[in-house]
PDB file of N, CA and C in Angstrom:
ATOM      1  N   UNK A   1      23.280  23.209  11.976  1.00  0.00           N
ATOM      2  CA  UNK A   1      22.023  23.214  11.271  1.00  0.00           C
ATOM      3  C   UNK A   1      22.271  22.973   9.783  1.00  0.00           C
ATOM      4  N   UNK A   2      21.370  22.150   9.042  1.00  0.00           N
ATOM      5  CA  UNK A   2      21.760  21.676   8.039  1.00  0.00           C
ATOM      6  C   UNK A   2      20.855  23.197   6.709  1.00  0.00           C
ATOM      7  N   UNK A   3      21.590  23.310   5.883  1.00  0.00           N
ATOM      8  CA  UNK A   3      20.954  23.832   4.904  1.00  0.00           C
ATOM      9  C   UNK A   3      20.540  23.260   3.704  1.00  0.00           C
ATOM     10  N   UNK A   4      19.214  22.959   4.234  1.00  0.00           N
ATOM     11  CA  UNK A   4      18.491  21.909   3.311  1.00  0.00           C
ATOM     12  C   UNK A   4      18.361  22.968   1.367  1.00  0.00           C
ATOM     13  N   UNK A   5      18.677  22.147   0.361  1.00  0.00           N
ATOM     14  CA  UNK A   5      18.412  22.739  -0.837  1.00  0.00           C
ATOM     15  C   UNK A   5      16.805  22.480  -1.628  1.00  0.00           C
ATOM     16  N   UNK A   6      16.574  21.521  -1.139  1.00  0.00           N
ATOM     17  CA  UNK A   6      15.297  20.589  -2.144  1.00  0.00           C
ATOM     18  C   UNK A   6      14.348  19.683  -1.046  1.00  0.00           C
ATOM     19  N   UNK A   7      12.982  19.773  -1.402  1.00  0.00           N
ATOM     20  CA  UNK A   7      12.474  19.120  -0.639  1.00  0.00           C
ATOM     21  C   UNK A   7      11.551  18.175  -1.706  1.00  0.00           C
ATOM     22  N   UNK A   8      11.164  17.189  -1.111  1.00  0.00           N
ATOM     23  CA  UNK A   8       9.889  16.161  -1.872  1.00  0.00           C
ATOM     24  C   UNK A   8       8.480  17.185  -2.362  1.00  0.00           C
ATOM     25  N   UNK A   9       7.819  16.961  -3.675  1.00  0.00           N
ATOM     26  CA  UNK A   9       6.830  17.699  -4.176  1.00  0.00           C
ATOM     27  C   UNK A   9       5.807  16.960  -3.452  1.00  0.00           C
ATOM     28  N   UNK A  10       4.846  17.723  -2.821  1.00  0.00           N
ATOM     29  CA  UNK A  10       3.104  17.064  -2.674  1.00  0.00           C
ATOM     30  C   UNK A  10       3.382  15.964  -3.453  1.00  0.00           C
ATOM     31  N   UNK A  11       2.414  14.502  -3.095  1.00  0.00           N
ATOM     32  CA  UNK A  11       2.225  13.765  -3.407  1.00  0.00           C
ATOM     33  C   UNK A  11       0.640  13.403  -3.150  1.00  0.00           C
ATOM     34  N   UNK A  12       0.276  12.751  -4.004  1.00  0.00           N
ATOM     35  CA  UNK A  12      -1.386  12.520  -3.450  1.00  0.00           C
ATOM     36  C   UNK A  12      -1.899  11.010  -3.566  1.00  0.00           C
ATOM     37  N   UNK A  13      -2.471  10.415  -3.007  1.00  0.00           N
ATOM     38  CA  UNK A  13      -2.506   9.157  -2.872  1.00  0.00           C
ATOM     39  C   UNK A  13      -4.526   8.510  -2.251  1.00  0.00           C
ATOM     40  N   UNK A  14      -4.904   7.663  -2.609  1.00  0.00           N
ATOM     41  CA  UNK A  14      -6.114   6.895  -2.377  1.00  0.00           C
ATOM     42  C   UNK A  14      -5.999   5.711  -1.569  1.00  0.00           C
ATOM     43  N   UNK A  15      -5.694   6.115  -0.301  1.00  0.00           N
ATOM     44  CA  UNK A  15      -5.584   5.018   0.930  1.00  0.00           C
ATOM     45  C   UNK A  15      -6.905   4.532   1.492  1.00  0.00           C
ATOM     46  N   UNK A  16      -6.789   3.037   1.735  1.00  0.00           N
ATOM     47  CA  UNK A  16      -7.918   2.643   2.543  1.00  0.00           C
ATOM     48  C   UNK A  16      -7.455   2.038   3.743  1.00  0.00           C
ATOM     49  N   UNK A  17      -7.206   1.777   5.026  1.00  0.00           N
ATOM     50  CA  UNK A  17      -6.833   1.359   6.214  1.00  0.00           C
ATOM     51  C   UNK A  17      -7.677   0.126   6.728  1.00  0.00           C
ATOM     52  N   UNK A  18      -7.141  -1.243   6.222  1.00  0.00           N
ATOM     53  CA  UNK A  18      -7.912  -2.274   6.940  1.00  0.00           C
ATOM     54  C   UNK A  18      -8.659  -2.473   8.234  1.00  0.00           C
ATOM     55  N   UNK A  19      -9.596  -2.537   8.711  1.00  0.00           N
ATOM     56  CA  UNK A  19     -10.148  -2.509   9.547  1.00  0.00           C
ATOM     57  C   UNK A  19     -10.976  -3.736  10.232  1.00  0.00           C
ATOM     58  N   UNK A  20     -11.467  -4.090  11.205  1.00  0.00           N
ATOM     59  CA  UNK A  20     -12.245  -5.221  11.308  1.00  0.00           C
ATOM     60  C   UNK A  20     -13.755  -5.100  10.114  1.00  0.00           C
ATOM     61  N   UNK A  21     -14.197  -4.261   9.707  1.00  0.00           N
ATOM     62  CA  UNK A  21     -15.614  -4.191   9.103  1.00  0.00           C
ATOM     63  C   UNK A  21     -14.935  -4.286   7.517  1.00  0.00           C
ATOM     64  N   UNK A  22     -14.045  -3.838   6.989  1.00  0.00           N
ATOM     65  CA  UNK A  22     -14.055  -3.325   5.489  1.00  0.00           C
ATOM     66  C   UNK A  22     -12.659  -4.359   5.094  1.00  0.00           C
ATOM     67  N   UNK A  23     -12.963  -5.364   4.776  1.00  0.00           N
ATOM     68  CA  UNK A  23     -12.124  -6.831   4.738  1.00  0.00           C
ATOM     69  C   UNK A  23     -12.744  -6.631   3.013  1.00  0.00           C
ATOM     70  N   UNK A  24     -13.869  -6.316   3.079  1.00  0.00           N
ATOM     71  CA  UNK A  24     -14.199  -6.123   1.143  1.00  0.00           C
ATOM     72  C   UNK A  24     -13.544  -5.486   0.205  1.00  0.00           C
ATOM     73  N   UNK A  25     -13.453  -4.197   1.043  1.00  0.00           N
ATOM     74  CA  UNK A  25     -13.299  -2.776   0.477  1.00  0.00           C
ATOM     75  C   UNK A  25     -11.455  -3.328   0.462  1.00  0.00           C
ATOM     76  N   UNK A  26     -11.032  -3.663   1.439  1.00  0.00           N
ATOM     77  CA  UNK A  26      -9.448  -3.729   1.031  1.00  0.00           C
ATOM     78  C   UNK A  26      -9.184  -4.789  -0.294  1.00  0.00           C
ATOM     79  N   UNK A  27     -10.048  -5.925   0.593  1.00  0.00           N
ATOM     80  CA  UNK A  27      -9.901  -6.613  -1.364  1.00  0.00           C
ATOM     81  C   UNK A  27     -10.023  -6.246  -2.279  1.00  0.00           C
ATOM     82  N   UNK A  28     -11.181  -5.637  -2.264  1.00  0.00           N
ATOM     83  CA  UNK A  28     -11.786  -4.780  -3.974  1.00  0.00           C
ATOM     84  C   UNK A  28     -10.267  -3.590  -4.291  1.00  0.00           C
ATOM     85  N   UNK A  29      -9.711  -2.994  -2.919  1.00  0.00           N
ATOM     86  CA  UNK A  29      -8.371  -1.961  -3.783  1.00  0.00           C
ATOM     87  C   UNK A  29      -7.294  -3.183  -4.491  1.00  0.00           C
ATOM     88  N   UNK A  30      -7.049  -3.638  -3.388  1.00  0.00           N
ATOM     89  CA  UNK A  30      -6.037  -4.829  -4.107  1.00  0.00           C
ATOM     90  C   UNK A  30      -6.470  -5.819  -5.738  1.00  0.00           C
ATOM     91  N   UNK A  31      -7.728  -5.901  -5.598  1.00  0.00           N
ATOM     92  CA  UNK A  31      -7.901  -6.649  -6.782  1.00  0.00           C
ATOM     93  C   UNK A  31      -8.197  -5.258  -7.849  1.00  0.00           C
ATOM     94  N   UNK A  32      -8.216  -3.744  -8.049  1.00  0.00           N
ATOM     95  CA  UNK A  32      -8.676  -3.546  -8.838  1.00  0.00           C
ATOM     96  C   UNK A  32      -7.340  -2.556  -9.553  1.00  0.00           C
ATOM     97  N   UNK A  33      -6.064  -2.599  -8.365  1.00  0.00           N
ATOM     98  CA  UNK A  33      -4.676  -2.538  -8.831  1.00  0.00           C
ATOM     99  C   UNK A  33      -3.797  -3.856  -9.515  1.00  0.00           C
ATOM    100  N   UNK A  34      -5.074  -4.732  -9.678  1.00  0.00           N
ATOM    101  CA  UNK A  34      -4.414  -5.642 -10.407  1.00  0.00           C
ATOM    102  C   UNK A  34      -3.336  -6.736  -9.854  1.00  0.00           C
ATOM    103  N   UNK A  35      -3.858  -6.625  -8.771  1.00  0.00           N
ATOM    104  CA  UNK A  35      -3.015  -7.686  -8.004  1.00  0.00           C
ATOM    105  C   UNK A  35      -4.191  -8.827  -7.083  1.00  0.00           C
ATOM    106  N   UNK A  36      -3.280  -9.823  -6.882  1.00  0.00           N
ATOM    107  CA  UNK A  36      -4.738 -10.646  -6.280  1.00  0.00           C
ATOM    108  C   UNK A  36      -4.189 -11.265  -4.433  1.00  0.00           C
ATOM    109  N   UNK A  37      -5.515 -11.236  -4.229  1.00  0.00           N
ATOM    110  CA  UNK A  37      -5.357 -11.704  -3.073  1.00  0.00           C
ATOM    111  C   UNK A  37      -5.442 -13.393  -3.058  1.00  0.00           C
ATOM    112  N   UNK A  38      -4.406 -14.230  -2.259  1.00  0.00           N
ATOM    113  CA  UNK A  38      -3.699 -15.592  -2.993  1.00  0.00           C
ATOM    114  C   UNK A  38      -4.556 -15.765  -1.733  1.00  0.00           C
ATOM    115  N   UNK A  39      -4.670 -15.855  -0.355  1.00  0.00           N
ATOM    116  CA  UNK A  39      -5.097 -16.150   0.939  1.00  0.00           C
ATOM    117  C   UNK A  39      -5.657 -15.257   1.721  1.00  0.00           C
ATOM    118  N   UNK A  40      -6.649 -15.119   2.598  1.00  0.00           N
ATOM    119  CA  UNK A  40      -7.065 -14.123   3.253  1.00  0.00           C
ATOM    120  C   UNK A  40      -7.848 -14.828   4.541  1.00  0.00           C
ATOM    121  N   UNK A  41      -7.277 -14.655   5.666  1.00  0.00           N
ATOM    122  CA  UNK A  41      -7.746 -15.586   6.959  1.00  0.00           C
ATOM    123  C   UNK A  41      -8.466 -13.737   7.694  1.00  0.00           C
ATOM    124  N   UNK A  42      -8.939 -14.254   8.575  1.00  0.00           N
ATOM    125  CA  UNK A  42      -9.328 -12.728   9.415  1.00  0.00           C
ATOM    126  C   UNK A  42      -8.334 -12.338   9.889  1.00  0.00           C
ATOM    127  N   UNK A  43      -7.342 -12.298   9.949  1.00  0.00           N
ATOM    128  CA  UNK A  43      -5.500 -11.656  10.507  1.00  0.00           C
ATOM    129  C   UNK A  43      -4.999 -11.111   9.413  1.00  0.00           C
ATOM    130  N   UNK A  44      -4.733 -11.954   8.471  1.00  0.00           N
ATOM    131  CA  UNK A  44      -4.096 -11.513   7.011  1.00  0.00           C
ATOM    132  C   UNK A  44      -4.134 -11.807   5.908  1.00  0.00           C
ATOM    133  N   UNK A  45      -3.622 -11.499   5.245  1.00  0.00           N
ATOM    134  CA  UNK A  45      -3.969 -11.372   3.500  1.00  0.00           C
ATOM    135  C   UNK A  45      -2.913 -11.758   2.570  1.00  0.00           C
ATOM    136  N   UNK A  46      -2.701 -12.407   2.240  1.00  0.00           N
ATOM    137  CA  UNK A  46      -1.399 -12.798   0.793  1.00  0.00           C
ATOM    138  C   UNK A  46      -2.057 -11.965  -0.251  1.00  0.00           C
ATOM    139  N   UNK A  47      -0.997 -11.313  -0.718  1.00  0.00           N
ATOM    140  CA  UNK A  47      -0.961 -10.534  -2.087  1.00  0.00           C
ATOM    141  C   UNK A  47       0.099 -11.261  -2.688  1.00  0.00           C
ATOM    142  N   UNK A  48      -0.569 -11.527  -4.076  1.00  0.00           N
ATOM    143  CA  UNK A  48       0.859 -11.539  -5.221  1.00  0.00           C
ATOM    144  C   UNK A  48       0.102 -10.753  -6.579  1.00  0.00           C
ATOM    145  N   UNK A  49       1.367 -10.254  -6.604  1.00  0.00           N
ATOM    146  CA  UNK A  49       1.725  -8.884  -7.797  1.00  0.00           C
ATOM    147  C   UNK A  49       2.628  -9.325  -8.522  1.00  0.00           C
ATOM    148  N   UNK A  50       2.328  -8.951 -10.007  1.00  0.00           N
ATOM    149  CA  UNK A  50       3.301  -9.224 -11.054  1.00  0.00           C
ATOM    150  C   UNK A  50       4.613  -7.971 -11.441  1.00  0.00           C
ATOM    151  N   UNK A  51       4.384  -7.117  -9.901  1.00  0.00           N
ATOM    152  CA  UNK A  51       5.202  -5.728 -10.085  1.00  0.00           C
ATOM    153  C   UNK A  51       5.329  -5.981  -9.058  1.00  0.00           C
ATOM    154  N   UNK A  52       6.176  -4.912  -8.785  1.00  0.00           N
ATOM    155  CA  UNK A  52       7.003  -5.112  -7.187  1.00  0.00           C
ATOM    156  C   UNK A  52       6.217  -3.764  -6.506  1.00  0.00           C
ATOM    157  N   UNK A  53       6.101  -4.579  -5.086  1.00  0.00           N
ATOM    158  CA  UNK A  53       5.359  -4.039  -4.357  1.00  0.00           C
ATOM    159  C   UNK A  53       6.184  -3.336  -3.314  1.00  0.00           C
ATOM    160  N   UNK A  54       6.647  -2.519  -3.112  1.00  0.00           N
ATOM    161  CA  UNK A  54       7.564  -1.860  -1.802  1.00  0.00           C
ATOM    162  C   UNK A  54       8.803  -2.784  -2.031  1.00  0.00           C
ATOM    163  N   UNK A  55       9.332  -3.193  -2.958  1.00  0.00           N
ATOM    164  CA  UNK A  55      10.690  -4.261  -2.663  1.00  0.00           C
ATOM    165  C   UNK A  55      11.150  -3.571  -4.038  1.00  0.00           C
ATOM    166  N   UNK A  56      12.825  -4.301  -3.911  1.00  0.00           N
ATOM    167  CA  UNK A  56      13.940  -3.560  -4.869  1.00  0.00           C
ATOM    168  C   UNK A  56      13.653  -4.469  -6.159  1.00  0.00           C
ATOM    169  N   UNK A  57      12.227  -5.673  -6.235  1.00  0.00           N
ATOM    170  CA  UNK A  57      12.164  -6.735  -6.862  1.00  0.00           C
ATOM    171  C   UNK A  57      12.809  -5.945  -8.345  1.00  0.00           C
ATOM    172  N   UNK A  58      13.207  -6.527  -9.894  1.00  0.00           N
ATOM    173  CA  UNK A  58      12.924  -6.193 -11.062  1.00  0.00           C
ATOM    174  C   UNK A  58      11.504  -5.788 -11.599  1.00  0.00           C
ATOM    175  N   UNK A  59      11.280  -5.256 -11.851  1.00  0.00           N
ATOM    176  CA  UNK A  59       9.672  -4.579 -12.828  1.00  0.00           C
ATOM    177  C   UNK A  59       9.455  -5.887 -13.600  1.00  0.00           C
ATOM    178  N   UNK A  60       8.137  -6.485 -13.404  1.00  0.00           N
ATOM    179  CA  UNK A  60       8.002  -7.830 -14.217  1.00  0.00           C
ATOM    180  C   UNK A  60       8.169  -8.616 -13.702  1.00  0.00           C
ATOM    181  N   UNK A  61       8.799  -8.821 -12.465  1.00  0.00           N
ATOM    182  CA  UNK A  61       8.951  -9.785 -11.207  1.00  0.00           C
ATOM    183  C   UNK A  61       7.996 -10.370  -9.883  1.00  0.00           C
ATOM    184  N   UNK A  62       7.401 -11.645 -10.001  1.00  0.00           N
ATOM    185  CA  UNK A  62       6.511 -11.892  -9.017  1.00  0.00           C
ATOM    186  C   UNK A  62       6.577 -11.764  -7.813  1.00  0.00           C
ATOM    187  N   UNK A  63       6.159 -10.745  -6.860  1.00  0.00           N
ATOM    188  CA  UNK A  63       6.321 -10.822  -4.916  1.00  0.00           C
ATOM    189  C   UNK A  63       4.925 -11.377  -4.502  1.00  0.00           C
ATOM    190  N   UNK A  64       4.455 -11.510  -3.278  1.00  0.00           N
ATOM    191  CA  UNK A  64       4.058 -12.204  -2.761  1.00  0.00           C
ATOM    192  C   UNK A  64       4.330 -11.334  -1.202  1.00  0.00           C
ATOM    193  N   UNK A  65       3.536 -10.696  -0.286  1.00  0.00           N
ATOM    194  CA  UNK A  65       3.413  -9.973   1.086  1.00  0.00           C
ATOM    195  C   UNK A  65       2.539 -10.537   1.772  1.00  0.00           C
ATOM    196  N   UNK A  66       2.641  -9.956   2.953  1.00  0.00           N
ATOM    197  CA  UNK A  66       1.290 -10.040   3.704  1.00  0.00           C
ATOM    198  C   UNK A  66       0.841  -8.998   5.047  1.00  0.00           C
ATOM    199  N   UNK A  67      -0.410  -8.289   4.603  1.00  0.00           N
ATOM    200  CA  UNK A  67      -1.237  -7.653   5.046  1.00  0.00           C
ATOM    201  C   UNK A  67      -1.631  -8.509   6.275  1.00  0.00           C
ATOM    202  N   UNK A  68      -1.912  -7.564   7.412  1.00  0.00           N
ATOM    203  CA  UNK A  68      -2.813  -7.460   8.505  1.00  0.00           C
ATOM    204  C   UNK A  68      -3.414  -6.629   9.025  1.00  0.00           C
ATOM    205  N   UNK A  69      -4.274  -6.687   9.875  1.00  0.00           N
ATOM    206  CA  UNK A  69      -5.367  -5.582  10.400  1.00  0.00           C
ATOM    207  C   UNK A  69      -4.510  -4.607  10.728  1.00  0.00           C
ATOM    208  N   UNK A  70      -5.065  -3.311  10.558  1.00  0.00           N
ATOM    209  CA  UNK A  70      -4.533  -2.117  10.795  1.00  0.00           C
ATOM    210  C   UNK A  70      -3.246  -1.824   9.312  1.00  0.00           C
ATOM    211  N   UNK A  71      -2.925  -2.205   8.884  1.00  0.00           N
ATOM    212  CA  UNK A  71      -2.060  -1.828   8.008  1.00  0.00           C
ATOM    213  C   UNK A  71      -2.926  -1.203   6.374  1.00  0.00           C
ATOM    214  N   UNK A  72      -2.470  -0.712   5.529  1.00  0.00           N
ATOM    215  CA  UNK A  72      -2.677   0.633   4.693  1.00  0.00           C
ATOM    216  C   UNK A  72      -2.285  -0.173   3.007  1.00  0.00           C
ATOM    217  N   UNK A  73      -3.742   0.153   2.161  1.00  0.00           N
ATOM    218  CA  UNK A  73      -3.144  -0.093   0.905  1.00  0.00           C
ATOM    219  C   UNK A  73      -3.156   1.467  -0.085  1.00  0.00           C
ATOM    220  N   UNK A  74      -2.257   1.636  -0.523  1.00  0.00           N
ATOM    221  CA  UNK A  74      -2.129   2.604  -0.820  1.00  0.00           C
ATOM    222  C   UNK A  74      -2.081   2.581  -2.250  1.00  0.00           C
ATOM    223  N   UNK A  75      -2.561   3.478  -3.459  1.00  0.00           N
ATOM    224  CA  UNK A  75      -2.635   3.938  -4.382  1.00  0.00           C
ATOM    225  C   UNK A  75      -2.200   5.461  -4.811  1.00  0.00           C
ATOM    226  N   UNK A  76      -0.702   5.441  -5.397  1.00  0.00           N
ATOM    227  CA  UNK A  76       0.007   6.922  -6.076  1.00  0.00           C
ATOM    228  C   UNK A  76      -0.948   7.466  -7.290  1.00  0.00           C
ATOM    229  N   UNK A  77      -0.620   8.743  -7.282  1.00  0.00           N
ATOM    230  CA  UNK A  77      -0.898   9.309  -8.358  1.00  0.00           C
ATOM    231  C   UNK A  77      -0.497   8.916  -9.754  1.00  0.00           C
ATOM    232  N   UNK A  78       0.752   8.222  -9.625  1.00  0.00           N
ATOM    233  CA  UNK A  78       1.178   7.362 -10.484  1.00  0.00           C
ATOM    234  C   UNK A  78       1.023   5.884 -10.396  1.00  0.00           C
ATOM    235  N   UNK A  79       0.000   5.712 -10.004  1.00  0.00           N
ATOM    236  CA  UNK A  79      -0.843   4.521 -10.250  1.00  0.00           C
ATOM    237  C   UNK A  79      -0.253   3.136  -9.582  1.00  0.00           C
ATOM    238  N   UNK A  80       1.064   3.348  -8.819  1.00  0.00           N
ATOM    239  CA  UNK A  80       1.708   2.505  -8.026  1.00  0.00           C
ATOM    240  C   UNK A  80       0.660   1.997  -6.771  1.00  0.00           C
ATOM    241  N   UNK A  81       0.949   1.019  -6.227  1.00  0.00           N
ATOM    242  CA  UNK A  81      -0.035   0.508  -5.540  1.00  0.00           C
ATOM    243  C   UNK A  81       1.496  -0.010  -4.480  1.00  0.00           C
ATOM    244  N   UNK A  82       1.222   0.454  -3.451  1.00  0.00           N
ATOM    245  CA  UNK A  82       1.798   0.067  -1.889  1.00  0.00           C
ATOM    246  C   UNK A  82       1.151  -0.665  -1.178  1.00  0.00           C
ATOM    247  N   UNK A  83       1.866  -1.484   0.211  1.00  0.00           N
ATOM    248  CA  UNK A  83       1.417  -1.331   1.362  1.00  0.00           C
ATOM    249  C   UNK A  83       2.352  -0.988   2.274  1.00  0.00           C
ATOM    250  N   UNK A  84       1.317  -0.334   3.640  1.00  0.00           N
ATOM    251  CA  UNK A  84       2.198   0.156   4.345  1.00  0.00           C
ATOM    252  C   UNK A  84       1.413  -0.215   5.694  1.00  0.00           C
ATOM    253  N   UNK A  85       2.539  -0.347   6.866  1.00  0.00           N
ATOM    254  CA  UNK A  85       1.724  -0.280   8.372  1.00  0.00           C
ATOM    255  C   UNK A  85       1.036   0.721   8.852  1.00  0.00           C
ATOM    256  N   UNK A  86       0.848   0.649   9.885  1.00  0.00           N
ATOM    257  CA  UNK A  86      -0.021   1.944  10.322  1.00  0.00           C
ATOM    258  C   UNK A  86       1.190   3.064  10.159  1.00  0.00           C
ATOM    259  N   UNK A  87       2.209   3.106  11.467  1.00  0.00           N
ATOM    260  CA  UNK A  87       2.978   3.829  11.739  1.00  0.00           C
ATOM    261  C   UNK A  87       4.362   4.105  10.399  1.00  0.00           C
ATOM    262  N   UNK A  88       4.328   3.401   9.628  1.00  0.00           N
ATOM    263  CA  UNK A  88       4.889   3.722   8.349  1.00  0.00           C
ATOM    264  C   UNK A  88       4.340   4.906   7.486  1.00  0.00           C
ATOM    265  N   UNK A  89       2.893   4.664   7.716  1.00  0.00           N
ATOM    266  CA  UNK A  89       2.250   5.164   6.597  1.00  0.00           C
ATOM    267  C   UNK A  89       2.017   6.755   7.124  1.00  0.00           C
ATOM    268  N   UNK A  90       1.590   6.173   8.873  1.00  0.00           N
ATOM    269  CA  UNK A  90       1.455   7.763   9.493  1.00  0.00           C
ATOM    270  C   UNK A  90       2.826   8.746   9.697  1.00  0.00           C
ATOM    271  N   UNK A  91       4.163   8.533   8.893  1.00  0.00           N
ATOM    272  CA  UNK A  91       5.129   8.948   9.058  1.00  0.00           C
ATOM    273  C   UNK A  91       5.080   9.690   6.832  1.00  0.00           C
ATOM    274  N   UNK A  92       4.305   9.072   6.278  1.00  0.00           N
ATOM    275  CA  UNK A  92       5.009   9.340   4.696  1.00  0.00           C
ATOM    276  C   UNK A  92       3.538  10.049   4.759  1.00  0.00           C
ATOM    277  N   UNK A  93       2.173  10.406   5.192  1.00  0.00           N
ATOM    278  CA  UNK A  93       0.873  10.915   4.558  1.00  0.00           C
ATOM    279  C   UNK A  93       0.160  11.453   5.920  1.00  0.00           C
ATOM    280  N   UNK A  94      -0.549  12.556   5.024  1.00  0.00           N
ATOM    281  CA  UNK A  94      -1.302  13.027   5.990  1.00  0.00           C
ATOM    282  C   UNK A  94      -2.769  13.214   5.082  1.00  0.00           C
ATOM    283  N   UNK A  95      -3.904  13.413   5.703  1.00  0.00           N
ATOM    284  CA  UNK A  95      -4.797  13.765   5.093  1.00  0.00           C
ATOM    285  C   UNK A  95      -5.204  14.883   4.635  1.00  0.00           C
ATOM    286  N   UNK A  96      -5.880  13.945   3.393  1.00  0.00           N
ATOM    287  CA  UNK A  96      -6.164  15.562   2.213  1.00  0.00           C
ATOM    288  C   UNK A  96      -7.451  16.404   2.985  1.00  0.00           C
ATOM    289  N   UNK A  97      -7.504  17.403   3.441  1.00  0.00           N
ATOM    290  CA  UNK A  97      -9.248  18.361   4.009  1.00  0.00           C
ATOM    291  C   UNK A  97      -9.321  19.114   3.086  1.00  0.00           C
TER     292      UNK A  97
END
């Protein structure tokens, strides 16, 4: 058995979960973290960000992803902006009640 010393602090976060109805609402998070949506078909979504998005990119460095139904845009308390899959996301958050 391991004797754990330190664990991760609460974190709090403003997720929206793509869905077939709210194709707006995910754009409007993505465009209002300042990143834009380059393509968007009813399957998926091109993002490009001038920050790195979930990658080891440099800070100041252009990426470029892509979103599909069911997957998670996420917003930190520190103002970082993610995405994540379903089962990614249902492994790092749980909901705030």
């Amino acid at each position: 058995m391991t004797n754990y010393t330190h664990r991760k602090r609460a974190y709090h976060a403003s997720a929206i979960q793509w869905k077939e109805t709210n194709l707006g609402e995910v754009l409007d998070a993505i465009r209002s973290a300042g990143m834009s949506a380059v393509w968007h078909a009813p399957n998926h979504v091109m993002i490009r960000s001038y920050t790195p998005i979930n990658t080891l990119a440099p800070p100041g460095g252009r990426t470029i992803e892509t979103i599909e139904p069911g997957c998670w845009v996420v917003r930190g308390e520190n103002g970082q902006v993610k995405t994540y899959t379903d089962t990614v996301f249902k492994t790092k958050y749980e909901e705030v009640r």
